[in-house]
N, C-alpha and C. Protein backbone atom coordinates (compact mmCIF):
# COMPACT_ATOMS: atom_id res chain seq x y z
N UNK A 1 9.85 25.56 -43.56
CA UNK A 1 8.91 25.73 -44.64
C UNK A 1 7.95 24.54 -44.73
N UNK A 2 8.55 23.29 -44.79
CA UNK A 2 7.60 22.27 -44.64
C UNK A 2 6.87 21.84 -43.06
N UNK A 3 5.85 21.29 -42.91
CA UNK A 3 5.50 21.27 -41.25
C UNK A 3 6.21 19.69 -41.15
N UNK A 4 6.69 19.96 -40.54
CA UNK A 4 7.74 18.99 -39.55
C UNK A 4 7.52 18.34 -38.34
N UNK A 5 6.66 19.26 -37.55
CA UNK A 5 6.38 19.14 -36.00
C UNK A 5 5.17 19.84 -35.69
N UNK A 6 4.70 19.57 -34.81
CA UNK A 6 3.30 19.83 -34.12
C UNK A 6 2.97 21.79 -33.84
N UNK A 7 4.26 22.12 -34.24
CA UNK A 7 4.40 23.58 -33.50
C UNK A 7 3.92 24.29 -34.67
N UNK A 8 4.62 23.62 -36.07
CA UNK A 8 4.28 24.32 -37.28
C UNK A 8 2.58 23.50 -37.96
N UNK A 9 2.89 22.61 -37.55
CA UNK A 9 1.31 22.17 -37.98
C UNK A 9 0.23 23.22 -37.31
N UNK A 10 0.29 23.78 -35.80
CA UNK A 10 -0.40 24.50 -35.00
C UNK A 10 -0.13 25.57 -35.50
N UNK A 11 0.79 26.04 -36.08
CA UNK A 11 0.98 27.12 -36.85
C UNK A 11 0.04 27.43 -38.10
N UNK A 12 0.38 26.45 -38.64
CA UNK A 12 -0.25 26.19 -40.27
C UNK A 12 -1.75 26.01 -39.87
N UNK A 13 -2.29 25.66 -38.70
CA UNK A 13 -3.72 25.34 -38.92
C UNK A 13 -4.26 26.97 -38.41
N UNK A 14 -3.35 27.47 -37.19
CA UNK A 14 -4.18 28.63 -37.11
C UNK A 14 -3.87 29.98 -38.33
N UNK A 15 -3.38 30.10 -38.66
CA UNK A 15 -2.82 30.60 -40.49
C UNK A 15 -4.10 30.17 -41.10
N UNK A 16 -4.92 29.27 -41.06
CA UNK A 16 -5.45 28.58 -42.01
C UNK A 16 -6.76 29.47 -41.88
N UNK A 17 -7.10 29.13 -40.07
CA UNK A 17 -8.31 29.36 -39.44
C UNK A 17 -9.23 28.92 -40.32
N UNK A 18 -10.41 29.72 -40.72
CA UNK A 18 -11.81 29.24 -41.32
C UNK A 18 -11.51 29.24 -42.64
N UNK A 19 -10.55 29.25 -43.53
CA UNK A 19 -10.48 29.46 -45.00
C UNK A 19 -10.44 27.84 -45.69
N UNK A 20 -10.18 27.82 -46.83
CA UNK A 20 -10.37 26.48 -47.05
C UNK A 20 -8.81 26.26 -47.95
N UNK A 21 -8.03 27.62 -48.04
CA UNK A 21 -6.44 27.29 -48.75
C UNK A 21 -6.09 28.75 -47.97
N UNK A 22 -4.18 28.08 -47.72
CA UNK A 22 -3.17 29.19 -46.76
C UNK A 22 -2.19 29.14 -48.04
N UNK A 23 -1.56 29.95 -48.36
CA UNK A 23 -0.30 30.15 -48.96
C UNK A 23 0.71 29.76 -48.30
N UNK A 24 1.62 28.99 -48.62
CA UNK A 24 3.18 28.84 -48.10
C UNK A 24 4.07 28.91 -48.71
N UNK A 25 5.00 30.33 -47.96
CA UNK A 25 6.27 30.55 -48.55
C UNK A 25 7.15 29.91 -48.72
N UNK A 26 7.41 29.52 -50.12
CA UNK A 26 8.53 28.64 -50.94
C UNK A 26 7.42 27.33 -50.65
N UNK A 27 6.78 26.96 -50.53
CA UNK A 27 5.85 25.54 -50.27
C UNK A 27 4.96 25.18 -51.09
N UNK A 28 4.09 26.26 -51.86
CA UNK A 28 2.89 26.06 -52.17
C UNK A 28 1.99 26.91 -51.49
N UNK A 29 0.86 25.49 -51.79
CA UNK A 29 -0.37 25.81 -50.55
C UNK A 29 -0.65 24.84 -50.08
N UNK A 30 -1.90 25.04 -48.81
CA UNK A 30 -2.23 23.67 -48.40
C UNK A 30 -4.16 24.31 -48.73
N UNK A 31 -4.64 22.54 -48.68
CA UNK A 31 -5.78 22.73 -49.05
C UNK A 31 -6.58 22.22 -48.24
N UNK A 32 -7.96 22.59 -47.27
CA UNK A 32 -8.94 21.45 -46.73
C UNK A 32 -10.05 21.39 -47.36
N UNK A 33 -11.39 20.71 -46.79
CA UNK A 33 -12.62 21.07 -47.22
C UNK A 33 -12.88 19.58 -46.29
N UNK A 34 -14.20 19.37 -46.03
CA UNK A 34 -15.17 19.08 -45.95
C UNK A 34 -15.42 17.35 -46.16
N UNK A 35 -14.31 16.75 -47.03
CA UNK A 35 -14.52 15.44 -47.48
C UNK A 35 -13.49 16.11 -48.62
N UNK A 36 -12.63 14.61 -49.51
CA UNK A 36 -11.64 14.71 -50.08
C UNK A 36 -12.02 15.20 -51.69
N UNK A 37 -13.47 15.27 -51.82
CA UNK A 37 -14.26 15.80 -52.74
C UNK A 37 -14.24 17.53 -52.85
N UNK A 38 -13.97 17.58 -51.78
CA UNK A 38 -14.08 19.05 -51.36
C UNK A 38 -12.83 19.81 -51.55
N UNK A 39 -12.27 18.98 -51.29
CA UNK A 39 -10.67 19.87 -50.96
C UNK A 39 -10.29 19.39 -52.50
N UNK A 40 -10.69 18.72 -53.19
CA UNK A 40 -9.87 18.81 -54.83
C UNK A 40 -10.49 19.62 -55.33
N UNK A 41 -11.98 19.83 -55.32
CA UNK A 41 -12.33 21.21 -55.81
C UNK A 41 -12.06 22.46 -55.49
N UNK A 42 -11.84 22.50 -54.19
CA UNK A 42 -10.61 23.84 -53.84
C UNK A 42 -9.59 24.05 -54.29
N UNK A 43 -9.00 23.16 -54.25
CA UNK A 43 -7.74 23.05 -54.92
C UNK A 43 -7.60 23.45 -56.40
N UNK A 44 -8.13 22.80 -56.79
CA UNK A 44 -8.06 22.70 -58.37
C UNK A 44 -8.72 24.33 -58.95
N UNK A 45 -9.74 25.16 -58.02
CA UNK A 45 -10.07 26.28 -58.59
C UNK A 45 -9.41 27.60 -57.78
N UNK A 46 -8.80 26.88 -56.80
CA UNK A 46 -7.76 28.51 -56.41
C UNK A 46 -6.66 28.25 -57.16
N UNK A 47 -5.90 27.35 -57.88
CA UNK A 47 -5.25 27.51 -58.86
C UNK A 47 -5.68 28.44 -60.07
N UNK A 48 -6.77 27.73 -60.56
CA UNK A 48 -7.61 28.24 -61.98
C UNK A 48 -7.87 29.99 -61.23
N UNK A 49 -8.13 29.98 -60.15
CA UNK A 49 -8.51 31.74 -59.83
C UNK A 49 -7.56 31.95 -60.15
N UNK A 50 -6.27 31.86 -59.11
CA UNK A 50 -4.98 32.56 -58.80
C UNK A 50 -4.29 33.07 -60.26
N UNK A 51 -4.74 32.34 -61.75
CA UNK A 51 -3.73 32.73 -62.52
C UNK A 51 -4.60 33.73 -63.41
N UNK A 52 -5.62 33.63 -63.07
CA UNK A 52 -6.94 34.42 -63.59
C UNK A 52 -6.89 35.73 -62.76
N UNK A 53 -6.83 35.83 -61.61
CA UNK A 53 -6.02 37.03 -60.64
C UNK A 53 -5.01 37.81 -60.83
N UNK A 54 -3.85 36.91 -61.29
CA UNK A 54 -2.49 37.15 -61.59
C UNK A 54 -2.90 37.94 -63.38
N UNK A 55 -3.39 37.36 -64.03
CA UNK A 55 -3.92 38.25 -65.59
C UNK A 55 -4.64 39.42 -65.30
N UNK A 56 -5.57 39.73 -63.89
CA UNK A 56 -6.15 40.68 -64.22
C UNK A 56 -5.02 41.56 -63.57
N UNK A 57 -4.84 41.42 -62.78
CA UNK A 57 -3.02 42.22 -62.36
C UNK A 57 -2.31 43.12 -63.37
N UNK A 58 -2.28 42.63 -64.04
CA UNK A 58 -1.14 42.48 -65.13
C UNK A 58 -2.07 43.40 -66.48
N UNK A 59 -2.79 43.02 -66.68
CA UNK A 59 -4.09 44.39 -67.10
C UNK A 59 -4.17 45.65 -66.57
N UNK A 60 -3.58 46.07 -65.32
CA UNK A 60 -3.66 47.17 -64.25
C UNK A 60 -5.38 47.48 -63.92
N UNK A 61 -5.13 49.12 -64.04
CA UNK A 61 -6.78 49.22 -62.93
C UNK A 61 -6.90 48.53 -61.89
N UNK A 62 -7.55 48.90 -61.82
CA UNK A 62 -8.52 48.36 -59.93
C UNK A 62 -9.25 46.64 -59.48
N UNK A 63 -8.77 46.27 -58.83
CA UNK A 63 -9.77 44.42 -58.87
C UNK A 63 -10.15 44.76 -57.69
N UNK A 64 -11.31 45.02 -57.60
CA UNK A 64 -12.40 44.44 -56.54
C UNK A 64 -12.51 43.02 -56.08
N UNK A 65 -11.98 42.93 -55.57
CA UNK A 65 -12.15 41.79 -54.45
C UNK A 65 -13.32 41.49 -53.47
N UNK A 66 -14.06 40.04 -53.59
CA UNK A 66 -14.94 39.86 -52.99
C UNK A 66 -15.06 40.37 -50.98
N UNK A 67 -16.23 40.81 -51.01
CA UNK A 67 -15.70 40.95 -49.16
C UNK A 67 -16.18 39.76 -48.98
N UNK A 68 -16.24 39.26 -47.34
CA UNK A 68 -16.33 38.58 -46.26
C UNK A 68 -17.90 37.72 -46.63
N UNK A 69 -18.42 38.62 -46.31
CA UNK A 69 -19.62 37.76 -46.76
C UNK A 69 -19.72 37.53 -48.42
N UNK A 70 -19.61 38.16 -49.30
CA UNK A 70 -19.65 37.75 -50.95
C UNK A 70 -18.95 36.62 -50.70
N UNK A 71 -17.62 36.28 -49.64
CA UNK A 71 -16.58 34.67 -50.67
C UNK A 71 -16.94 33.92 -49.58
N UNK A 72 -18.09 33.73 -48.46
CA UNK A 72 -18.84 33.07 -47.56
C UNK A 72 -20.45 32.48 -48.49
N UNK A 73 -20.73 33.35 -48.90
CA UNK A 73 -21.99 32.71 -50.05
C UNK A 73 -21.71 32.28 -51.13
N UNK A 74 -20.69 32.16 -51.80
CA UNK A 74 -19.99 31.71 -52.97
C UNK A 74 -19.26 30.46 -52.47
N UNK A 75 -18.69 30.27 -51.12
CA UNK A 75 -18.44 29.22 -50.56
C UNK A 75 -19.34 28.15 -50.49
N UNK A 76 -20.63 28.71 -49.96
CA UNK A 76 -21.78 27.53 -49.70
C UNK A 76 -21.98 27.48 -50.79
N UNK A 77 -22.64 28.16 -51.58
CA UNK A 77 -22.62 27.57 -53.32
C UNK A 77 -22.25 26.51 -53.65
N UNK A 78 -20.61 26.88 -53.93
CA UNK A 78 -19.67 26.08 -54.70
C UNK A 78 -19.78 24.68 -54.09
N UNK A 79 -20.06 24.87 -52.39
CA UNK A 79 -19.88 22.89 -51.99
C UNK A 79 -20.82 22.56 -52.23
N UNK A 80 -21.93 23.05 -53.09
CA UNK A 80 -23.02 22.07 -53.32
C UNK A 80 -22.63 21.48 -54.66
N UNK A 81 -21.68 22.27 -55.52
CA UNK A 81 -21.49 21.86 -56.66
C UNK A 81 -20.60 21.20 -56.86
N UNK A 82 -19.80 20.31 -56.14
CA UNK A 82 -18.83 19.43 -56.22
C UNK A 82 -18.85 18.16 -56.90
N UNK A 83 -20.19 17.72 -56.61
CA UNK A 83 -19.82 16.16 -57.66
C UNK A 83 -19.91 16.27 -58.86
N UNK A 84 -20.41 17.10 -59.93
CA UNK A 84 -20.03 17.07 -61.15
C UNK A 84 -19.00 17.07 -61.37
N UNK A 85 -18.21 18.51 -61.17
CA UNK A 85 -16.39 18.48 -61.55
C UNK A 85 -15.67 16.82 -60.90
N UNK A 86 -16.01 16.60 -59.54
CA UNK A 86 -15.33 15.43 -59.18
C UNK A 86 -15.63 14.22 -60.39
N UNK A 87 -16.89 14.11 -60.63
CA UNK A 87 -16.86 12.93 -61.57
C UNK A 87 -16.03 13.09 -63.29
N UNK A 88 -16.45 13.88 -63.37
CA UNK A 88 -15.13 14.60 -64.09
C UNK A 88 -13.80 14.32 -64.51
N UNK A 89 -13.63 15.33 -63.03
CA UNK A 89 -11.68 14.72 -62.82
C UNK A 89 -11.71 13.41 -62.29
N UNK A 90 -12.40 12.59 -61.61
CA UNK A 90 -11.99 11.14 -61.20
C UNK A 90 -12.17 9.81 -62.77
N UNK A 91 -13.24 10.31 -64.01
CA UNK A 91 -12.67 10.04 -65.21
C UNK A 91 -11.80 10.41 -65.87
N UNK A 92 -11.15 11.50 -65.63
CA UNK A 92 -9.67 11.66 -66.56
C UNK A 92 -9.09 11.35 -65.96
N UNK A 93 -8.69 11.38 -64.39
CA UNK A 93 -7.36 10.59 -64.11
C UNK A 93 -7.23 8.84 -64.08
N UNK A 94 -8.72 8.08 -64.04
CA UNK A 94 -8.85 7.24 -64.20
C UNK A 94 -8.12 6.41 -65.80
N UNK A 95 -8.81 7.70 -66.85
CA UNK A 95 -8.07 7.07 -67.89
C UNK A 95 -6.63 7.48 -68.38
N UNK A 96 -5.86 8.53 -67.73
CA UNK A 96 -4.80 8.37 -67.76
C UNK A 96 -3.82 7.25 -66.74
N UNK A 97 -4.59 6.94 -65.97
CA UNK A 97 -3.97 5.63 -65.27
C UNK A 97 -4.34 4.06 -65.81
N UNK A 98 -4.94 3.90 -67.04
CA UNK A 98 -4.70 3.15 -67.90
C UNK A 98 -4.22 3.21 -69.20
N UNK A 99 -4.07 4.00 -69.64
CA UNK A 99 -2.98 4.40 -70.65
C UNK A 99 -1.67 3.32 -70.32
């Protein structure tokens, strides 16, 4: 479950291929992007989707899901919009690490 060795890392990266988060069973997820700016904003909003996903679920009916190209232009989008949220979260965790 955890990558251990080069076989599951090669595993985990082609799993990954072009996306920017893989699911892992019993693990989590793993996250990349672009610069470490990138990958906390991934991070931090496939969480915020996933439970926003998980509610509309749970509502029943039908969820349309973005295709291929819709979550490819919403991709380039979103990395332009990264340094606001980063400055953001790098002041709240800043001041909870002086607390």
């Amino acid at each position: 479950m955890l990558v251990r060795n080069k076989e599951l890392g090669d595993a985990l990266a082609k799993k990954l291929g072009n996306a920017t988060v893989v699911l892992m069973r019993g693990h989590g997820d793993a996250v990349v992007g672009q610069s470490l700016k990138h990958a906390v904003f991934h991070a931090i909003y496939a969480e915020f989707n996933a439970h926003i996903q998980s509610d509309a679920l749970k509502l029943g009916g039908k969820v349309t899901y973005l295709n291929e190209a819709e979550a490819a232009k919403i991709g380039a989008v979103n990395d332009t919009l990264v340094d606001r949220p980063w400055e953001i979260w790098k002041t709240q965790a800043l001041s909870r690490q002086q607390r």
